[in-house]
PDB file of N, CA and C in Angstrom:
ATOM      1  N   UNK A   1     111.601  84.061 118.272  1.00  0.00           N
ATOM      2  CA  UNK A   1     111.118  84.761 117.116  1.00  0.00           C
ATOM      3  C   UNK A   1     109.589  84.763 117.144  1.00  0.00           C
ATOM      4  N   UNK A   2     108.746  86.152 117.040  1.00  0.00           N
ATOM      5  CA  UNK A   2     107.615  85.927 117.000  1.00  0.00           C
ATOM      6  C   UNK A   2     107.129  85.652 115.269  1.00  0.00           C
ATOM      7  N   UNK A   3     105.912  85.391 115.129  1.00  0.00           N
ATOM      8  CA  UNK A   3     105.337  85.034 114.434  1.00  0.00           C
ATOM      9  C   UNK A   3     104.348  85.869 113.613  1.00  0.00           C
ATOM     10  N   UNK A   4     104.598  86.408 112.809  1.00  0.00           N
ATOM     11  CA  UNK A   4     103.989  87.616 112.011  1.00  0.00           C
ATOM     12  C   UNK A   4     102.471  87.337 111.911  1.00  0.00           C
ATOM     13  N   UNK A   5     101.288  88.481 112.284  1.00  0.00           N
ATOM     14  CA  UNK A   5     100.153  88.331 112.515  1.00  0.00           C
ATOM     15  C   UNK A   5      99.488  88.422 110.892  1.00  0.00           C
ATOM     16  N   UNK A   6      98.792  88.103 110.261  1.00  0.00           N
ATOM     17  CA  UNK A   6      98.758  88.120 109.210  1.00  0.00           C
ATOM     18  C   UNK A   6      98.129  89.331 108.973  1.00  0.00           C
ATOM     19  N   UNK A   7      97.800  90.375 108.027  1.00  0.00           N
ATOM     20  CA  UNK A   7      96.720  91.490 107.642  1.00  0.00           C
ATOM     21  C   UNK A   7      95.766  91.537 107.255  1.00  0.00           C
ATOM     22  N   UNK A   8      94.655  91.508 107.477  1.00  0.00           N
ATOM     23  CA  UNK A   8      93.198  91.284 106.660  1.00  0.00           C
ATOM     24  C   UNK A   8      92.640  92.722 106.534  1.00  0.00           C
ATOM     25  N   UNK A   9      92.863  92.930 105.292  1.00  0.00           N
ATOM     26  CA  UNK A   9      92.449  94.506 104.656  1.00  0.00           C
ATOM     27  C   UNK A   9      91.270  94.154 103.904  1.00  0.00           C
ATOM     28  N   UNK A  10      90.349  95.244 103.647  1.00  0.00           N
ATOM     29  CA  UNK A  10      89.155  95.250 102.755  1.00  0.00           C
ATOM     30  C   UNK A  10      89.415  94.657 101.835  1.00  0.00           C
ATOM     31  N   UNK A  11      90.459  95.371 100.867  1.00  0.00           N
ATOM     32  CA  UNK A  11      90.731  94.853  99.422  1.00  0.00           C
ATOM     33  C   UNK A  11      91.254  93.145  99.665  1.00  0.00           C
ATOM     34  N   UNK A  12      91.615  92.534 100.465  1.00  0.00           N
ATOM     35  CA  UNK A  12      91.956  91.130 100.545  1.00  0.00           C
ATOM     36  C   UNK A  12      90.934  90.727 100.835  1.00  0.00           C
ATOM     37  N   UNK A  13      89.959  91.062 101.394  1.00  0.00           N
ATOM     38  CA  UNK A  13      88.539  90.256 102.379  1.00  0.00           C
ATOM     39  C   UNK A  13      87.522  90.241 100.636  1.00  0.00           C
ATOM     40  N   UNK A  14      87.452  91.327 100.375  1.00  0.00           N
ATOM     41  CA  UNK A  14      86.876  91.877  99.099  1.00  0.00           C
ATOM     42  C   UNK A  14      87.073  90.720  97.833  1.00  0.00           C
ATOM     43  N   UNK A  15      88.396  90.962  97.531  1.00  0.00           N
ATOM     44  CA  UNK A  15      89.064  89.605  96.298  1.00  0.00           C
ATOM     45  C   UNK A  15      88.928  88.358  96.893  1.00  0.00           C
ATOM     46  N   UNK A  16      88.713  87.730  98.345  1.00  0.00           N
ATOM     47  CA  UNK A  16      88.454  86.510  98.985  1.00  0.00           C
ATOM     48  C   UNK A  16      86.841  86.343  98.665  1.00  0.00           C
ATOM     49  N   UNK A  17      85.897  87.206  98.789  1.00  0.00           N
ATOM     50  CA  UNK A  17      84.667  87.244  98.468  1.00  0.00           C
ATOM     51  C   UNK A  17      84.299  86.716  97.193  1.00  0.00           C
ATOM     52  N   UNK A  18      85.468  87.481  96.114  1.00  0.00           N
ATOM     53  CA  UNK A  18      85.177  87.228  94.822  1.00  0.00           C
ATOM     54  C   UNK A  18      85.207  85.786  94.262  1.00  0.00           C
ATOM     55  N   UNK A  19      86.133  85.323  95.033  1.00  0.00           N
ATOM     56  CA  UNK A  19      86.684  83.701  95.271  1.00  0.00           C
ATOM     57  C   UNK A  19      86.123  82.770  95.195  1.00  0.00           C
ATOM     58  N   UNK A  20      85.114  83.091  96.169  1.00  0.00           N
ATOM     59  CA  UNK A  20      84.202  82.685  97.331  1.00  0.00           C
ATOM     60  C   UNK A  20      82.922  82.527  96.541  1.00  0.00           C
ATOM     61  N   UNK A  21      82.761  83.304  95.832  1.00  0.00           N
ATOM     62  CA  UNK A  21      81.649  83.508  94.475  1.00  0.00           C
ATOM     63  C   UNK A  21      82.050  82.552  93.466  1.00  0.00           C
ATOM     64  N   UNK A  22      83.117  82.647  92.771  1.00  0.00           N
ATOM     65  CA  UNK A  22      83.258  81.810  92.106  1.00  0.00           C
ATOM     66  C   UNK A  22      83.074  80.312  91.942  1.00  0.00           C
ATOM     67  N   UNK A  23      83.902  80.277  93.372  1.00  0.00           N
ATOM     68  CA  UNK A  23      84.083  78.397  93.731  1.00  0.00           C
ATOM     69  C   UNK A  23      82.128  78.336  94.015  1.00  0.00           C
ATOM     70  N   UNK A  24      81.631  79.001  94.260  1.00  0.00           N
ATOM     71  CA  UNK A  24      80.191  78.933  94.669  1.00  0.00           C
ATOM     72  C   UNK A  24      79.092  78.771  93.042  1.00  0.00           C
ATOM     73  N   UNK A  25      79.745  79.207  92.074  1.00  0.00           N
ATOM     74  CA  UNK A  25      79.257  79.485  90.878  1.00  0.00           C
ATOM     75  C   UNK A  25      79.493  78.170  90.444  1.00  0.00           C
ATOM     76  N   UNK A  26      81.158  77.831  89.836  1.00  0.00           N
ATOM     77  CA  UNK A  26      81.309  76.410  89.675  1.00  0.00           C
ATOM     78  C   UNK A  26      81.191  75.206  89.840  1.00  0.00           C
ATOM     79  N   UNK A  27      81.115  75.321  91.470  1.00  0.00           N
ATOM     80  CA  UNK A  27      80.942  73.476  92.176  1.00  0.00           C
ATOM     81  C   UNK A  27      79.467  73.793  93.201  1.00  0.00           C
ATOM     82  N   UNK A  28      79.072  74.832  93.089  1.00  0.00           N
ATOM     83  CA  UNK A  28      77.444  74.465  93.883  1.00  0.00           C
ATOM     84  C   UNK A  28      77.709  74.582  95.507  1.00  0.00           C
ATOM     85  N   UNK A  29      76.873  74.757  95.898  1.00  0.00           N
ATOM     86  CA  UNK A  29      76.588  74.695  97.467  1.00  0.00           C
ATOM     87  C   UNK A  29      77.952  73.866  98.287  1.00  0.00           C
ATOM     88  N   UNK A  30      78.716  74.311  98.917  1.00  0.00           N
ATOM     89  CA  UNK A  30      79.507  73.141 100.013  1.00  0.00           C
ATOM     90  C   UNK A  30      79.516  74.141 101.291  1.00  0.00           C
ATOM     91  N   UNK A  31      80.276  72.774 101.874  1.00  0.00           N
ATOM     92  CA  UNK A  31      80.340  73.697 103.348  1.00  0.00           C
ATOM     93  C   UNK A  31      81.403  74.974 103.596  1.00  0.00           C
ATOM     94  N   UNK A  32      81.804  75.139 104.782  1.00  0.00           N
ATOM     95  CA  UNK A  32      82.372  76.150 105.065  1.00  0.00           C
ATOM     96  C   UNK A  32      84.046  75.345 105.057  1.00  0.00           C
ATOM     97  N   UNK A  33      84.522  74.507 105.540  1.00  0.00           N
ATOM     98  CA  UNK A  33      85.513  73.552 105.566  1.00  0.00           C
ATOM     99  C   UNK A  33      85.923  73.408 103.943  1.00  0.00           C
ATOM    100  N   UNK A  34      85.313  72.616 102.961  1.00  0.00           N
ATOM    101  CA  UNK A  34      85.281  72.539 101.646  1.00  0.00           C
ATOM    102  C   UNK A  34      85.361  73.990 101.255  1.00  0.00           C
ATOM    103  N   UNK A  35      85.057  75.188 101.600  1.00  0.00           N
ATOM    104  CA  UNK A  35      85.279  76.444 100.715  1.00  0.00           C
ATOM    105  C   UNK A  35      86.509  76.996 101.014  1.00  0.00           C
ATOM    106  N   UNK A  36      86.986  76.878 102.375  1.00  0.00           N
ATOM    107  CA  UNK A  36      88.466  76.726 102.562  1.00  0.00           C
ATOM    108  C   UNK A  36      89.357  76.599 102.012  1.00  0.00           C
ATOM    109  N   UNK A  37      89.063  75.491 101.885  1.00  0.00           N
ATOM    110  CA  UNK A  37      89.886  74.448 100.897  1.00  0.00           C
ATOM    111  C   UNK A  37      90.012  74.417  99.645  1.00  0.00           C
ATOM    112  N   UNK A  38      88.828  74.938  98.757  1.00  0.00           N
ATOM    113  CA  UNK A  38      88.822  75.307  97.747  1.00  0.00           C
ATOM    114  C   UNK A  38      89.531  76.807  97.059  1.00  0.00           C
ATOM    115  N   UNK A  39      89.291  77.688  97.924  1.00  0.00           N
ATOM    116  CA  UNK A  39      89.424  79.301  97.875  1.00  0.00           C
ATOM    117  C   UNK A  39      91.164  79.010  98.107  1.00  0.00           C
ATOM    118  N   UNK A  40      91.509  78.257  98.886  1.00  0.00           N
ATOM    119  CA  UNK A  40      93.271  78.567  99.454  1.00  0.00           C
ATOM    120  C   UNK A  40      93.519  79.676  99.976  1.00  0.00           C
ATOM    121  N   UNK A  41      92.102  80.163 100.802  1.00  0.00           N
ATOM    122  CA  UNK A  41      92.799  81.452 101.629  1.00  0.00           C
ATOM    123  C   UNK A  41      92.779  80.959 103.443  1.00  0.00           C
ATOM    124  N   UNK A  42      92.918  81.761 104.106  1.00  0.00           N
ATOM    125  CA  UNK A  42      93.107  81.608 105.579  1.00  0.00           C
ATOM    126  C   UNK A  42      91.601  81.301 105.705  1.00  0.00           C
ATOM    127  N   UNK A  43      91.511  80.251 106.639  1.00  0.00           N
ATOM    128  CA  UNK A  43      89.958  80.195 107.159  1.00  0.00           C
ATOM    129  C   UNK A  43      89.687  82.037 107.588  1.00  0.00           C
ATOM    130  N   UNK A  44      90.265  82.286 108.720  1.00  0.00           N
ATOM    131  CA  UNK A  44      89.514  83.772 108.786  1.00  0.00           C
ATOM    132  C   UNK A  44      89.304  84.560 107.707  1.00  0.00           C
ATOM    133  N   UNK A  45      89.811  84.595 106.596  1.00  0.00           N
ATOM    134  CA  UNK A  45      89.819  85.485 105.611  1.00  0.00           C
ATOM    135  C   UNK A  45      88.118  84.755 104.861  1.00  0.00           C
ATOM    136  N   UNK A  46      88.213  83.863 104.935  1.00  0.00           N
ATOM    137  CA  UNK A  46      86.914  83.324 104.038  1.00  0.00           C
ATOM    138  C   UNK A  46      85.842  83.133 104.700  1.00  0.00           C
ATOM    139  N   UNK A  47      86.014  82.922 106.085  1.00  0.00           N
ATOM    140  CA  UNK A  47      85.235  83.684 106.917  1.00  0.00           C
ATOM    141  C   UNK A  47      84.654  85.158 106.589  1.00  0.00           C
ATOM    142  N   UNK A  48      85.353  86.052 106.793  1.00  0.00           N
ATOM    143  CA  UNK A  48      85.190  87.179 106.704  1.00  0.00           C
ATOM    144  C   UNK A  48      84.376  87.790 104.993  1.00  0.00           C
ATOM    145  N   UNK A  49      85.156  87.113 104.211  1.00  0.00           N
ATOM    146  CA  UNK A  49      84.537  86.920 103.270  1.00  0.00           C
ATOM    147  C   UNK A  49      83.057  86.887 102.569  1.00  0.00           C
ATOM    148  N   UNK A  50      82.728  85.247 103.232  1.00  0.00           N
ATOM    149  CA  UNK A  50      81.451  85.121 103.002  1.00  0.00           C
ATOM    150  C   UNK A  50      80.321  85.528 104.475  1.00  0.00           C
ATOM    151  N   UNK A  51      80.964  86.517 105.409  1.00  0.00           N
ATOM    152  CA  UNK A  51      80.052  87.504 106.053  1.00  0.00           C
ATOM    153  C   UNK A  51      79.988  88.642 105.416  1.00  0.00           C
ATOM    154  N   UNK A  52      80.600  89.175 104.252  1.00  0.00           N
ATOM    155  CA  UNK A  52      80.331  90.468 103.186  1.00  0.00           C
ATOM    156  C   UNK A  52      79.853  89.904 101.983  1.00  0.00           C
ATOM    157  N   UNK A  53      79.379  88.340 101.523  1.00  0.00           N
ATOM    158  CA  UNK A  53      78.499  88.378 100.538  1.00  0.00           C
ATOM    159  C   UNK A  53      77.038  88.144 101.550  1.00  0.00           C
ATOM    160  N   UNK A  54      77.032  87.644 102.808  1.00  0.00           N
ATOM    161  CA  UNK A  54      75.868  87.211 103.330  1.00  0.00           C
ATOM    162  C   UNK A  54      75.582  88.776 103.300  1.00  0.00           C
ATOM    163  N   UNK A  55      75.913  89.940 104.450  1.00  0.00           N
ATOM    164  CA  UNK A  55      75.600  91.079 104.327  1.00  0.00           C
ATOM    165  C   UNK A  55      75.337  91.503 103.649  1.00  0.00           C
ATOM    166  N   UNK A  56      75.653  91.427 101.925  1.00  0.00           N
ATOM    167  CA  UNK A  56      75.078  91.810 100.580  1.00  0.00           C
ATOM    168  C   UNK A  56      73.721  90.987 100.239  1.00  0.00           C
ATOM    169  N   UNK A  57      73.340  89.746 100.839  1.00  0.00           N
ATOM    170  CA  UNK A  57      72.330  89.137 100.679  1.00  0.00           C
ATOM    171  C   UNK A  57      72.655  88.409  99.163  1.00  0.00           C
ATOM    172  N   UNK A  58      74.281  87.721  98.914  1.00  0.00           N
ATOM    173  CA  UNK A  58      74.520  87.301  98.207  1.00  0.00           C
ATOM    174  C   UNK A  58      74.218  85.649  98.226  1.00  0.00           C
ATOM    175  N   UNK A  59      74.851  85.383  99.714  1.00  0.00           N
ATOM    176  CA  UNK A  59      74.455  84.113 100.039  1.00  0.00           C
ATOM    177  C   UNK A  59      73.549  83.659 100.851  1.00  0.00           C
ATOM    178  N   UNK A  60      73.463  82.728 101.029  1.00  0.00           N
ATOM    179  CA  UNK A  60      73.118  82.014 102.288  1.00  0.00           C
ATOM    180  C   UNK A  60      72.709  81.112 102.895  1.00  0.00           C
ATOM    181  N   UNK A  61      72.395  80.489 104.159  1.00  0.00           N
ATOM    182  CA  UNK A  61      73.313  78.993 104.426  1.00  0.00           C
ATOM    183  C   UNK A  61      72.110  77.973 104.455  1.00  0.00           C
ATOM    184  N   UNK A  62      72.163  76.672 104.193  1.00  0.00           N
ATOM    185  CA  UNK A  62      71.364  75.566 104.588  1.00  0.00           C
ATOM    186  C   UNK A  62      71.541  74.462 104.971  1.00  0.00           C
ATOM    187  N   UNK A  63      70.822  73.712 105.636  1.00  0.00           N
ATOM    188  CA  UNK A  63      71.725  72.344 106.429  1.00  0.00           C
ATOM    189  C   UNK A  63      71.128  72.358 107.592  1.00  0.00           C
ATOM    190  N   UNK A  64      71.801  71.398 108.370  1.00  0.00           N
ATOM    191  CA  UNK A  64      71.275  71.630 109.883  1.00  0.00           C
ATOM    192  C   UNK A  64      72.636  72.849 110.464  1.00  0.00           C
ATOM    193  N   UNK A  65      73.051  72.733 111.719  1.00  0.00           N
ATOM    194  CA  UNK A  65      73.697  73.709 112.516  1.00  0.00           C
ATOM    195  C   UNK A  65      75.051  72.642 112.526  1.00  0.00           C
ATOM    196  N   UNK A  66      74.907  71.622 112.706  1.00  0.00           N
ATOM    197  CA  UNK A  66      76.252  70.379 112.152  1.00  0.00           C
ATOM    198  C   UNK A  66      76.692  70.258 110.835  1.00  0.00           C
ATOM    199  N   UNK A  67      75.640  70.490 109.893  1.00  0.00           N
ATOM    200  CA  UNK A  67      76.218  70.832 108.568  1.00  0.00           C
ATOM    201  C   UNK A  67      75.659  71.344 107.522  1.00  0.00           C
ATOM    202  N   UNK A  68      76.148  72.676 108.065  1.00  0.00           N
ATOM    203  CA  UNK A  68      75.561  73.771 106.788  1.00  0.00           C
ATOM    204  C   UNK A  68      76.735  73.898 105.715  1.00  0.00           C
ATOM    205  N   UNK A  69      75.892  74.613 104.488  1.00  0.00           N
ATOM    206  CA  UNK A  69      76.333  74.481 103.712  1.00  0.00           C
ATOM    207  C   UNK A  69      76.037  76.702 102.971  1.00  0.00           C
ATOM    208  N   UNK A  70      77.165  77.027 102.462  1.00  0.00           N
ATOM    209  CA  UNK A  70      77.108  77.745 101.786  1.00  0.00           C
ATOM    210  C   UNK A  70      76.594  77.983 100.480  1.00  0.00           C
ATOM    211  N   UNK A  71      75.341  78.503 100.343  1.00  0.00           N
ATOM    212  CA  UNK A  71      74.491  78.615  98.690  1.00  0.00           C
ATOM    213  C   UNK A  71      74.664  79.752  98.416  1.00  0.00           C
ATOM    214  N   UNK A  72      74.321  80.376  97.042  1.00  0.00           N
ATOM    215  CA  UNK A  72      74.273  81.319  96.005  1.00  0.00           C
ATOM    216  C   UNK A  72      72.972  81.705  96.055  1.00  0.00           C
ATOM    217  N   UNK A  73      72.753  83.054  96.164  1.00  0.00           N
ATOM    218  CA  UNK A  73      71.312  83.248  96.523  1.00  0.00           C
ATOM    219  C   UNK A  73      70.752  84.183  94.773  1.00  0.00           C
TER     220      UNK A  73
END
C-alpha cells in the first residue's frame, strides 16, 4: 500500500501563515522546531508558511545559524 502524498495548496500554506502569526503574536519569538509544534501543521507546511510571511517582510529570523529563532517584524 502506498502512502498518500500529502497536498500543499495556497489556501493551506496561506491559513498555516495565519497560524504562524498568531503563535508569533502570543508566545514571542521561538524557533522553527517550537513553531511546529505549536502551529500542529506538517513541518513542510510551516515551512512554507513562514517563507510567505518572510517574503511579505512579515518576519524575520535571529540567533546564530544553530539557533535561530522566528520574530514578528
Amino acid at each position: 500500500m502506498a502512502s498518500e502524498t500529502p497536498v500543499f495548496s495556497t489556501q493551506l500554506i496561506g491559513e498555516t501563515a495565519g497560524a504562524v502569526w498568531k503563535a508569533l503574536v502570543e508566545d514571542g519569538p521561538m524557533s522553527l522546531s517550537k513553531l511546529v509544534k505549536t502551529v500542529g501543521a506538517p513541518r513542510d507546511v510551516v515551512m512554507q508558511a513562514v517563507g510567505w510571511l518572510a517574503r511579505e517582510d512579515k518576519v524575520s529570523f535571529e540567533g546564530t545559524p544553530r539557533n535561530r529563532r522566528v520574530v514578528l517584524r
